[in-house]
Structure formats: structure tokens, C-alpha cells
PDB file of N, CA and C in Angstrom:
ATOM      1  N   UNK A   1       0.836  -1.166   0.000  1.00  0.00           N
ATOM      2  CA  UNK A   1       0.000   0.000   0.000  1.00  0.00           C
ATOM      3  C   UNK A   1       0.888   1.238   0.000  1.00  0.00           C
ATOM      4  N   UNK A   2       0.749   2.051  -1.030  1.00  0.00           N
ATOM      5  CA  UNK A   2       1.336   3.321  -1.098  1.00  0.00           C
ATOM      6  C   UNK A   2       0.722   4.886  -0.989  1.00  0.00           C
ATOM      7  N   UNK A   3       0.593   5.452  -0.326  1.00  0.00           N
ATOM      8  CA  UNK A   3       0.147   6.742  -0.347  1.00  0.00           C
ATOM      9  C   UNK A   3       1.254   8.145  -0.928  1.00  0.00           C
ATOM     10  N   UNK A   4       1.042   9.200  -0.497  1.00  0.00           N
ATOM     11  CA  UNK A   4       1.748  10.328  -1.044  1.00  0.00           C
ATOM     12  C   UNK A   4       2.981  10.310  -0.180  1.00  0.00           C
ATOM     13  N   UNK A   5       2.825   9.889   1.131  1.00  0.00           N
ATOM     14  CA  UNK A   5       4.056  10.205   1.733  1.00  0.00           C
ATOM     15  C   UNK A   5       5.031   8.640   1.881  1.00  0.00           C
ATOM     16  N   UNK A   6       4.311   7.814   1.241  1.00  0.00           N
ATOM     17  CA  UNK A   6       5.477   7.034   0.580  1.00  0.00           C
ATOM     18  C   UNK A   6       4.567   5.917   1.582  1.00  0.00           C
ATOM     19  N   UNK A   7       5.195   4.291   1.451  1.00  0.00           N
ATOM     20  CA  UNK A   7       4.822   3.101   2.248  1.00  0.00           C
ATOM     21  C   UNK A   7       4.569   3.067   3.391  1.00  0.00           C
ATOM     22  N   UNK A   8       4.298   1.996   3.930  1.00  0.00           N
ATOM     23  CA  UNK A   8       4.227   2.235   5.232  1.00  0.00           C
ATOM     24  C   UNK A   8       5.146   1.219   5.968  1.00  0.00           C
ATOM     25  N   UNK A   9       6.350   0.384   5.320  1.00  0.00           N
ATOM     26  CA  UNK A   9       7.342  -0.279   5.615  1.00  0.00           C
ATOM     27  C   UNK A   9       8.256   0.419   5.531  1.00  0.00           C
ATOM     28  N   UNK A  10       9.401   0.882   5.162  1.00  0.00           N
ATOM     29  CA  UNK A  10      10.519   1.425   5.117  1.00  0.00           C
ATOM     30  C   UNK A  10      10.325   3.260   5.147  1.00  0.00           C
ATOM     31  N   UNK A  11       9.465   3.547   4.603  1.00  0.00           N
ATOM     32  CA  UNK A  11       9.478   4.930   4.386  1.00  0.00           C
ATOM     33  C   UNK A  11       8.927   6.193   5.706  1.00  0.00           C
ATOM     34  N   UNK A  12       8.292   4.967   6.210  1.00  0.00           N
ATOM     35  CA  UNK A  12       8.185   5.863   7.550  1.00  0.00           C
ATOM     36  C   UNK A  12       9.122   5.793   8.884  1.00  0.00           C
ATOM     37  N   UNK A  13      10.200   4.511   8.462  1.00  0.00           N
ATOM     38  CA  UNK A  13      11.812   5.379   9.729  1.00  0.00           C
ATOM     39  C   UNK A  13      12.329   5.875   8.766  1.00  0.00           C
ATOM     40  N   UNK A  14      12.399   5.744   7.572  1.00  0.00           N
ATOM     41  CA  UNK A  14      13.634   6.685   6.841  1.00  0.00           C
ATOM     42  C   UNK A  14      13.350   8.219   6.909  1.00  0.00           C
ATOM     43  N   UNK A  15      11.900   8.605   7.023  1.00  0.00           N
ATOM     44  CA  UNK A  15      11.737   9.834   7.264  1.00  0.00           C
ATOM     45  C   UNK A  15      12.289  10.463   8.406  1.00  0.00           C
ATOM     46  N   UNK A  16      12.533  10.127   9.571  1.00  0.00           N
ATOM     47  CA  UNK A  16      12.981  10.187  11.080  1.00  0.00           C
ATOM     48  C   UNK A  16      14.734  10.467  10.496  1.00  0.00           C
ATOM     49  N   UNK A  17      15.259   9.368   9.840  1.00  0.00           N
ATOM     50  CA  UNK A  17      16.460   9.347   9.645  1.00  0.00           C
ATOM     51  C   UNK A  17      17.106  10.056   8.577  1.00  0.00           C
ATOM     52  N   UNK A  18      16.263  10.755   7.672  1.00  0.00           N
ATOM     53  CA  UNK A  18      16.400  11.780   6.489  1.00  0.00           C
ATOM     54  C   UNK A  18      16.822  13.506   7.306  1.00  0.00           C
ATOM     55  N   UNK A  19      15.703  13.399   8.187  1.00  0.00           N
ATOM     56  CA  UNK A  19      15.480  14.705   8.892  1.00  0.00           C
ATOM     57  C   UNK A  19      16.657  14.471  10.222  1.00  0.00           C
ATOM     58  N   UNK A  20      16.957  13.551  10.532  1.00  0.00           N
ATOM     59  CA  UNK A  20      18.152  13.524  11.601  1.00  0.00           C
ATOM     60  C   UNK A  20      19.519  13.625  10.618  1.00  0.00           C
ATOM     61  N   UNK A  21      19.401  13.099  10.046  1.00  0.00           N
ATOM     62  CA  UNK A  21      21.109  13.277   9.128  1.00  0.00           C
ATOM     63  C   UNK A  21      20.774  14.609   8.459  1.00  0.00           C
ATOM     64  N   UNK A  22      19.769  15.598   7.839  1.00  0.00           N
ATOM     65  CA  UNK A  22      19.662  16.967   7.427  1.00  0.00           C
ATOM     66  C   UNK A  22      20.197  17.604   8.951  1.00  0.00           C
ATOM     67  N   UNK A  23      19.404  17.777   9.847  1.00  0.00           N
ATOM     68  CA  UNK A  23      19.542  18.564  11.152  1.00  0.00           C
ATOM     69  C   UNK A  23      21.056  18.558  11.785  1.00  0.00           C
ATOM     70  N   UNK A  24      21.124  17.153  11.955  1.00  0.00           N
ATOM     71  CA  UNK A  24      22.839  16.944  12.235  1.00  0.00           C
ATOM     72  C   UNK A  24      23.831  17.392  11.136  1.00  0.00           C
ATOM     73  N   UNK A  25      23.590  17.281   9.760  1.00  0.00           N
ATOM     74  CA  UNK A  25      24.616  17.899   8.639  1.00  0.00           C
ATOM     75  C   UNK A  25      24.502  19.422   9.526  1.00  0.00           C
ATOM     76  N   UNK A  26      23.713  20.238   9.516  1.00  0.00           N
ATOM     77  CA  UNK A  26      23.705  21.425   9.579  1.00  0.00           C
ATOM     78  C   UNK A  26      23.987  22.416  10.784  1.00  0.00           C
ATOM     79  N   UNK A  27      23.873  21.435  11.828  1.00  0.00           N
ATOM     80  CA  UNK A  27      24.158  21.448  13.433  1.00  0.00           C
ATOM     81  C   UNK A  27      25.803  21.568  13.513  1.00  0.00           C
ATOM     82  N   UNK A  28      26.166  20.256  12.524  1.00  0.00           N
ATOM     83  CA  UNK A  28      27.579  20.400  12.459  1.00  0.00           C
ATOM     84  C   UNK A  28      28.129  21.523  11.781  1.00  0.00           C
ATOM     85  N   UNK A  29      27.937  22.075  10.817  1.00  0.00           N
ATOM     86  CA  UNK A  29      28.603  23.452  10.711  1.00  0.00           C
ATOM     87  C   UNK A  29      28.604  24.342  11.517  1.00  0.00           C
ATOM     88  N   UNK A  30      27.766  24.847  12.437  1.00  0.00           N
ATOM     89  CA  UNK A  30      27.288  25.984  13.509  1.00  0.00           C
ATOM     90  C   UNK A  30      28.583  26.512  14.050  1.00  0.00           C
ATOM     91  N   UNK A  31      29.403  25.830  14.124  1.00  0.00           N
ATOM     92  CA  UNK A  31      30.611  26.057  14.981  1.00  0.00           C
ATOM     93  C   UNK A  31      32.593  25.353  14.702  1.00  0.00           C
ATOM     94  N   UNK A  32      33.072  25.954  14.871  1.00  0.00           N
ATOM     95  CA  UNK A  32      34.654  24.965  15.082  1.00  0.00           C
ATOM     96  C   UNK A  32      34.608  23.840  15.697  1.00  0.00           C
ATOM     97  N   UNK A  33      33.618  23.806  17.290  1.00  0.00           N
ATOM     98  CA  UNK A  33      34.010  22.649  17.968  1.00  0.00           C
ATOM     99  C   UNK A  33      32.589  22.209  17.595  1.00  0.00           C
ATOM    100  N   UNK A  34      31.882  22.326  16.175  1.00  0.00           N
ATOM    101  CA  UNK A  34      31.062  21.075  16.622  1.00  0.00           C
ATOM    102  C   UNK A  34      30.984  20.223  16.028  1.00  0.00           C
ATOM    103  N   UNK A  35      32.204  19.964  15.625  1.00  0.00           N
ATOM    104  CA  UNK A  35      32.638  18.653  14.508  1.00  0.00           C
ATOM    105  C   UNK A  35      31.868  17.205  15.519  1.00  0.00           C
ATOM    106  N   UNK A  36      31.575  16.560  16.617  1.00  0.00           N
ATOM    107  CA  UNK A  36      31.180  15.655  17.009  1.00  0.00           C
ATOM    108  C   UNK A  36      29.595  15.547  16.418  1.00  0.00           C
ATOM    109  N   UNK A  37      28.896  16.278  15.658  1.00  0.00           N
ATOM    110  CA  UNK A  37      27.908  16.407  15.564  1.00  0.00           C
ATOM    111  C   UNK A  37      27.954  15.218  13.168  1.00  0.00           C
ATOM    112  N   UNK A  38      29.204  15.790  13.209  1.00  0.00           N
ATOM    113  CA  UNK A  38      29.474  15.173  12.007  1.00  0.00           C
ATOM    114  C   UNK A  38      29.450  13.880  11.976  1.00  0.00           C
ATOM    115  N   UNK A  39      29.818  13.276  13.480  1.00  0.00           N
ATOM    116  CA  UNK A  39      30.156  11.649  13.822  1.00  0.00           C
ATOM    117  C   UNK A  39      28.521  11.149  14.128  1.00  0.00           C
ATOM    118  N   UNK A  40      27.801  12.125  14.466  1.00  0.00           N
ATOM    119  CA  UNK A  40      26.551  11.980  14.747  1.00  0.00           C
ATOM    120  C   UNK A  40      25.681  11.249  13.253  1.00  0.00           C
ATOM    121  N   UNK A  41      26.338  12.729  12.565  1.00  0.00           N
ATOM    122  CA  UNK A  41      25.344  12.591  11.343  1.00  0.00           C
ATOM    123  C   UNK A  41      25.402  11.208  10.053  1.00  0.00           C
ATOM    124  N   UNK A  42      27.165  11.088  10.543  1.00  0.00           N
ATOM    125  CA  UNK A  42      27.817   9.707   9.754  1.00  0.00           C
ATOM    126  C   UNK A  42      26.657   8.511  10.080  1.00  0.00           C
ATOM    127  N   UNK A  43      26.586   8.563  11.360  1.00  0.00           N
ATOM    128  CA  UNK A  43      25.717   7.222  11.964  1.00  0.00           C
ATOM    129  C   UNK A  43      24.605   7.040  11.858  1.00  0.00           C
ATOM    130  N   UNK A  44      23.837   8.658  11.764  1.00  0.00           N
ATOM    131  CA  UNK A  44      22.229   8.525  11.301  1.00  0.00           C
ATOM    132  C   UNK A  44      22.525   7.657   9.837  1.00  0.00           C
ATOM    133  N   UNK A  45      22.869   8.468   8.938  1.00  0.00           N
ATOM    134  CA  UNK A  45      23.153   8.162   7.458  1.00  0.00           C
ATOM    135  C   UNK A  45      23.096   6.886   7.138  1.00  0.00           C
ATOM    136  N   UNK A  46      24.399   6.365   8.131  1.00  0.00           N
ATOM    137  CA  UNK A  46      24.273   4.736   8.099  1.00  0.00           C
ATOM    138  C   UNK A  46      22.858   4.230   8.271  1.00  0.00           C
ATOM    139  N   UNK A  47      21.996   4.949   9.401  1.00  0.00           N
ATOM    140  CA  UNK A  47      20.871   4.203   9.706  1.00  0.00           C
ATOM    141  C   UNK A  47      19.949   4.218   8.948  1.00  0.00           C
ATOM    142  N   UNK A  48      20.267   5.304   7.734  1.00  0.00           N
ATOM    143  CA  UNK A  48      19.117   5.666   6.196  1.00  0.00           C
ATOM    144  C   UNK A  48      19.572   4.912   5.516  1.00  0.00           C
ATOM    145  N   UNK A  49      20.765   4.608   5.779  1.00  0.00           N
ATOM    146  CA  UNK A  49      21.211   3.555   4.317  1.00  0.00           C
ATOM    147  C   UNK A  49      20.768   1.937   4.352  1.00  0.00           C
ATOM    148  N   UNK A  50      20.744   1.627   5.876  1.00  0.00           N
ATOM    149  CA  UNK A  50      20.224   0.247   6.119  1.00  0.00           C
ATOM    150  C   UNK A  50      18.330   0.088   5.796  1.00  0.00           C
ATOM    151  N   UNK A  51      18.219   1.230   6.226  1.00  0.00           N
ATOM    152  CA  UNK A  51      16.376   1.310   6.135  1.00  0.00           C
ATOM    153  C   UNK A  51      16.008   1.684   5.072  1.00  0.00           C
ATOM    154  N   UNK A  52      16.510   2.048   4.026  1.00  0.00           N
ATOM    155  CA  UNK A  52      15.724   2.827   3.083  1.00  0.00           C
ATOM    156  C   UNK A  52      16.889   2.576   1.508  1.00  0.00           C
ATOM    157  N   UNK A  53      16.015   3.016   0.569  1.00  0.00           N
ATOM    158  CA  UNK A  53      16.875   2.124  -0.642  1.00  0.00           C
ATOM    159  C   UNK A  53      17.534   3.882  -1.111  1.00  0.00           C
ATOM    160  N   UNK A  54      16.169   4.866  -1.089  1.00  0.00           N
ATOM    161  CA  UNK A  54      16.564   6.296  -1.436  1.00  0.00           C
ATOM    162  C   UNK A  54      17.687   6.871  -0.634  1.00  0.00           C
ATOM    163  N   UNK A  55      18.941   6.382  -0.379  1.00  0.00           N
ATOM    164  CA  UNK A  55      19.837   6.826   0.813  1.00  0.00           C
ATOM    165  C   UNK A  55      20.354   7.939  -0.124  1.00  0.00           C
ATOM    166  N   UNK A  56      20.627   7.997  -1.617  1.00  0.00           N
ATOM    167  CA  UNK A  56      21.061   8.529  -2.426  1.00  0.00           C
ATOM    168  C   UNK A  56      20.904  10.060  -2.674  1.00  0.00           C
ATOM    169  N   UNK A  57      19.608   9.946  -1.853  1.00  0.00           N
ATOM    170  CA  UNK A  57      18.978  11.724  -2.076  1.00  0.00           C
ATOM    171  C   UNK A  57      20.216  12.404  -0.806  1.00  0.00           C
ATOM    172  N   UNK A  58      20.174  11.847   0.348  1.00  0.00           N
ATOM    173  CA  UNK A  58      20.860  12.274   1.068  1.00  0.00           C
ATOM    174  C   UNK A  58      22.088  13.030   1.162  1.00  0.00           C
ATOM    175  N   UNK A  59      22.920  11.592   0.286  1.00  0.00           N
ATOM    176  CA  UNK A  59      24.183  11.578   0.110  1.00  0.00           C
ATOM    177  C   UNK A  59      24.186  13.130  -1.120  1.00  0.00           C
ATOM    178  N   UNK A  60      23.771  13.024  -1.930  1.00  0.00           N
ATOM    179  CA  UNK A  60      23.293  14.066  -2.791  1.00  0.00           C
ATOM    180  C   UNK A  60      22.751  15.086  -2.611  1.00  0.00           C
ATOM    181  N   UNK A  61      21.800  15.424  -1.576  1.00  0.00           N
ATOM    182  CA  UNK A  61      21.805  16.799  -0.998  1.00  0.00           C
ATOM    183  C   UNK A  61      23.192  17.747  -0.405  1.00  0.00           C
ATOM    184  N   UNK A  62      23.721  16.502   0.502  1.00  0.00           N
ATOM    185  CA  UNK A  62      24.965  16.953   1.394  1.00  0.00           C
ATOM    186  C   UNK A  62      25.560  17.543   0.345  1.00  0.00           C
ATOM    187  N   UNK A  63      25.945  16.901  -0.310  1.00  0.00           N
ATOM    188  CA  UNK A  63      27.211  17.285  -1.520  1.00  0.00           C
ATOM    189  C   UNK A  63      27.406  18.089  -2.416  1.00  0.00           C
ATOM    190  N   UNK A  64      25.322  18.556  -2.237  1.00  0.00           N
ATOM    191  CA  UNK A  64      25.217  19.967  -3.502  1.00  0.00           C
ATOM    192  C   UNK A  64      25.542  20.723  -2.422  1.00  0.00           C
ATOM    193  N   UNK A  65      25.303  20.934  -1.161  1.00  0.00           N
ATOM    194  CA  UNK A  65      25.109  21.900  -0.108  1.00  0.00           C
ATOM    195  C   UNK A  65      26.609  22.071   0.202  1.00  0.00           C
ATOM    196  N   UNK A  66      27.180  21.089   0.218  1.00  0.00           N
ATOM    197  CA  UNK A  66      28.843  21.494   0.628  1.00  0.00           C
ATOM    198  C   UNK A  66      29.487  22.631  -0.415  1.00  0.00           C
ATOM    199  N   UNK A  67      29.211  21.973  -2.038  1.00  0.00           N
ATOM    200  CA  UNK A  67      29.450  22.686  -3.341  1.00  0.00           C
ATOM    201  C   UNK A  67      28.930  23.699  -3.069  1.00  0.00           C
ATOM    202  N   UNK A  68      27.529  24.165  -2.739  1.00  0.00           N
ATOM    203  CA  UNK A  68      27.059  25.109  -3.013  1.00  0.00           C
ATOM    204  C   UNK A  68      27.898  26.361  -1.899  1.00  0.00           C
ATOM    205  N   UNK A  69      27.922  25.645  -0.910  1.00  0.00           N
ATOM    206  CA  UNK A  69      28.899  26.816   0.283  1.00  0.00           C
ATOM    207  C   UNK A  69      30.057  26.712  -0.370  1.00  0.00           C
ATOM    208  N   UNK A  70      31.101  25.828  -1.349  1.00  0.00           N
ATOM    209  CA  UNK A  70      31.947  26.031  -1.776  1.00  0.00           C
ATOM    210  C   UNK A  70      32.487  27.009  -2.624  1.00  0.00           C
ATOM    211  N   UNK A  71      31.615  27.289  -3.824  1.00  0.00           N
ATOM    212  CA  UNK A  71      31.161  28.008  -4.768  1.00  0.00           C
ATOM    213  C   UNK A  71      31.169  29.422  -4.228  1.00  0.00           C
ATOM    214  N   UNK A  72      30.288  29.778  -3.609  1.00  0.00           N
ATOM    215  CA  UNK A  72      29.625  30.910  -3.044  1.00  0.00           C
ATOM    216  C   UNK A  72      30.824  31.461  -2.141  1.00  0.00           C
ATOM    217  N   UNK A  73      31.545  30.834  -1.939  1.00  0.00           N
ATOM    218  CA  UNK A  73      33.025  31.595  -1.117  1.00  0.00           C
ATOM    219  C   UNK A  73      33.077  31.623   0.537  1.00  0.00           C
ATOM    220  N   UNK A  74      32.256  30.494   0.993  1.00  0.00           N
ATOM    221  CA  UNK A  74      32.040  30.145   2.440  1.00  0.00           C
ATOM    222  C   UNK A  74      32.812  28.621   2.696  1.00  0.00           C
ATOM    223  N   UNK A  75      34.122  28.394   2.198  1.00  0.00           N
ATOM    224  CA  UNK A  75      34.438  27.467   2.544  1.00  0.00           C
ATOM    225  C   UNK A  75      35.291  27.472   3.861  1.00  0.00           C
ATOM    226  N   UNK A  76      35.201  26.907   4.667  1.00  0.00           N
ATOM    227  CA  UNK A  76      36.158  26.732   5.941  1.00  0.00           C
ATOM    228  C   UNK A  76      36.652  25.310   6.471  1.00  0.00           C
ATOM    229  N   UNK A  77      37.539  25.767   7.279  1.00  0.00           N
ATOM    230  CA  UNK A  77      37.570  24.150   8.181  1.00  0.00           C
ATOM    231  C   UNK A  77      36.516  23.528   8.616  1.00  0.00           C
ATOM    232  N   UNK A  78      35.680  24.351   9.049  1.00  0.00           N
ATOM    233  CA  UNK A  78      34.708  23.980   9.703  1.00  0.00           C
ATOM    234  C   UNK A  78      33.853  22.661   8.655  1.00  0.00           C
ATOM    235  N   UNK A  79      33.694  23.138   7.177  1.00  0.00           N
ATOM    236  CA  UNK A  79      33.215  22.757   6.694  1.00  0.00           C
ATOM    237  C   UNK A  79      33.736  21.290   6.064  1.00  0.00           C
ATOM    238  N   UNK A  80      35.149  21.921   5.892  1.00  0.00           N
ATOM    239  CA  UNK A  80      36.179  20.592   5.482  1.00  0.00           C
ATOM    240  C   UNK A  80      35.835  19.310   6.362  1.00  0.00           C
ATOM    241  N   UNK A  81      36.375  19.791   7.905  1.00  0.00           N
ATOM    242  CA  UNK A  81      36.171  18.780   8.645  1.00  0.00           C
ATOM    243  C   UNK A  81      34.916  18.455   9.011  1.00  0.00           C
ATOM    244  N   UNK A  82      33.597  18.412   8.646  1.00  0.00           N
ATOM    245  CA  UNK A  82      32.875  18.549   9.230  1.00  0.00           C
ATOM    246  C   UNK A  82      32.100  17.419   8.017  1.00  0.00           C
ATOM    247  N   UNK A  83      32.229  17.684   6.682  1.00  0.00           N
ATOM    248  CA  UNK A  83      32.466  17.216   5.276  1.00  0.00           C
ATOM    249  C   UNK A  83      32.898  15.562   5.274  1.00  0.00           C
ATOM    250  N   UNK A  84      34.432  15.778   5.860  1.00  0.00           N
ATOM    251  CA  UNK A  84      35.327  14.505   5.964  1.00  0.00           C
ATOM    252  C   UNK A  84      35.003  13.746   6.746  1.00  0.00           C
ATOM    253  N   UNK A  85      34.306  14.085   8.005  1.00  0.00           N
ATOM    254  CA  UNK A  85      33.978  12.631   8.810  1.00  0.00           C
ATOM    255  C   UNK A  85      32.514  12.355   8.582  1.00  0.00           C
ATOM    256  N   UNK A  86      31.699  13.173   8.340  1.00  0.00           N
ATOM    257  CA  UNK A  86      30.511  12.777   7.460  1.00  0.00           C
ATOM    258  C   UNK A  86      30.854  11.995   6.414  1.00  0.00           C
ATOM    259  N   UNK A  87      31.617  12.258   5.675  1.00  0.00           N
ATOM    260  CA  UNK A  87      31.793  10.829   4.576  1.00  0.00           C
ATOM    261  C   UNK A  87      32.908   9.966   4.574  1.00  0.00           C
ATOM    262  N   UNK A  88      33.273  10.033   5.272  1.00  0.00           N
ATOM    263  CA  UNK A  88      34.389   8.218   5.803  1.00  0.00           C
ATOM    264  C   UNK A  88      33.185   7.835   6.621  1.00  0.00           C
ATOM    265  N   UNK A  89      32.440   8.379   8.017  1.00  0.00           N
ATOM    266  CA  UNK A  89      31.762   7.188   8.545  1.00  0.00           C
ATOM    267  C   UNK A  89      30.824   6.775   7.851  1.00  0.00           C
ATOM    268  N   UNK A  90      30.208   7.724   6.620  1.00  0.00           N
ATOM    269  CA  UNK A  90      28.891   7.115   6.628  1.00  0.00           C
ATOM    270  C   UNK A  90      28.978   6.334   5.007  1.00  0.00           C
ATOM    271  N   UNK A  91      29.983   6.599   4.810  1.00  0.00           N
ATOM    272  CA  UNK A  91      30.705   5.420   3.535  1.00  0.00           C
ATOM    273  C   UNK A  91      31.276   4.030   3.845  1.00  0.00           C
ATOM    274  N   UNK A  92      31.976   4.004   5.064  1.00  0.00           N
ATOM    275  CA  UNK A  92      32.266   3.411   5.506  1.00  0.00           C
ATOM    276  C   UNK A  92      30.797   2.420   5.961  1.00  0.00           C
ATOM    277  N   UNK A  93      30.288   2.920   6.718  1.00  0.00           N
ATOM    278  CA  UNK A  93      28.796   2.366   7.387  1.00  0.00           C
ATOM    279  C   UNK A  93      28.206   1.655   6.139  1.00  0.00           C
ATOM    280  N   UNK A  94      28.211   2.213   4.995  1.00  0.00           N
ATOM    281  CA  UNK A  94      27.293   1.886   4.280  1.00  0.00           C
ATOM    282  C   UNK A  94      27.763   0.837   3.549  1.00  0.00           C
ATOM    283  N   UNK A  95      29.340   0.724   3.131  1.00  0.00           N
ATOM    284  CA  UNK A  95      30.149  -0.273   2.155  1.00  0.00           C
ATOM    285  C   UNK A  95      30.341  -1.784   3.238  1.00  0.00           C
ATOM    286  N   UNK A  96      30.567  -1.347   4.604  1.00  0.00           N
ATOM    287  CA  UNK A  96      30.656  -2.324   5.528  1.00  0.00           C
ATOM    288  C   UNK A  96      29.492  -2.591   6.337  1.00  0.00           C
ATOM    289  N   UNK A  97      28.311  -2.302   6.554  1.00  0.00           N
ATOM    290  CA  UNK A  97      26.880  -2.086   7.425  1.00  0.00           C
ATOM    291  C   UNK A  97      26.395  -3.076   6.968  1.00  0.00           C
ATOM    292  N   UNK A  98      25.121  -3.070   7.642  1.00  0.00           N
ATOM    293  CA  UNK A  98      24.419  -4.296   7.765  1.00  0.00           C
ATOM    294  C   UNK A  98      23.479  -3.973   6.493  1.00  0.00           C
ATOM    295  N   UNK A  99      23.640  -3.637   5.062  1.00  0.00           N
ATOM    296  CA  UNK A  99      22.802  -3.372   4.127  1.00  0.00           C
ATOM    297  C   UNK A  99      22.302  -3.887   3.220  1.00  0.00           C
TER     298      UNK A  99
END
């Protein structure tokens, strides 16, 4: 059974875990020290990638949004590092995870 906001097997935790890896991507920039929030967001990610097949939008939002602060002349450490452990853990999670 499918409605507008998608199944009712997989699509309703991936929503929980779409909006936790958005909030945490963006939490983690806020600051220098809040790179732990990146280790956060690695692990949600993982948890979209095990539940849900669309993990791809994710991974693909992050990456226009990094570009897009890249572009626009807002690049920092903050962002670098914040970038880099978002995608080793949640590449990692996903190439080695339970998927």
C-alpha cells in the first residue's frame, strides 16, 4: 500500500532518519568545535542507508550543499572537517553495514 508520503514499511523510519542526518549535517557546521555532531550525522546516514533504498537523495543533498557553500566563497575548516567525517563514517557504514 502506497500513499503520497510514501509506504508504510521502510518509508516511515527513513523519514525520522532523512530529517536527523539533514539537522545533524547542519548542526555540524554551527561552529569549530562542533565537529562531534558530524560523527553523529555519519551514523544517522548509516541508519538511512540500512532502512531505506533512497539513501542517495541524502548523500546528494549533502554534496550539492557542501558545493554550493563552496562556490559561493564560504568554505572553511569547519566545513572541510565537518564534510570529511561525514563521509568516511557514513561510507564506511554503508560499504561495511548491515545493508
Amino acid at each position: 500500500m502506497r500513499s503520497v508520503a510514501g509506504g508504510y514499511d521502510n518509508e516511515s523510519i527513513a523519514v525520522s532518519a532523512i530529517v536527523g542526518t539533514f539537522y545533524l549535517w547542519v548542526r555540524s557546521l554551527r561552529s569549530e568545535k562542533s565537529w562531534p555532531y558530524a560523527v553523529l550525522c555519519g551514523l544517522c546516514y548509516v541508519y538511512l542507508v540500512a532502512a531505506w533504498g533512497g539513501y542517495v537523495f541524502a548523500l546528494n543533498m549533502i554534496g550539492i550543499h557542501a558545493a554550493g557553500l563552496v562556490l559561493s566563497g564560504r568554505f572553511s575548516r569547519k566545513l572541510w572537517k565537518a564534510y570529511s567525517i561525514w563521509f568516511i563514517i557514513g561510507t564506511s557504514g554503508a560499504v561495511f553495514g548491515p545493508a
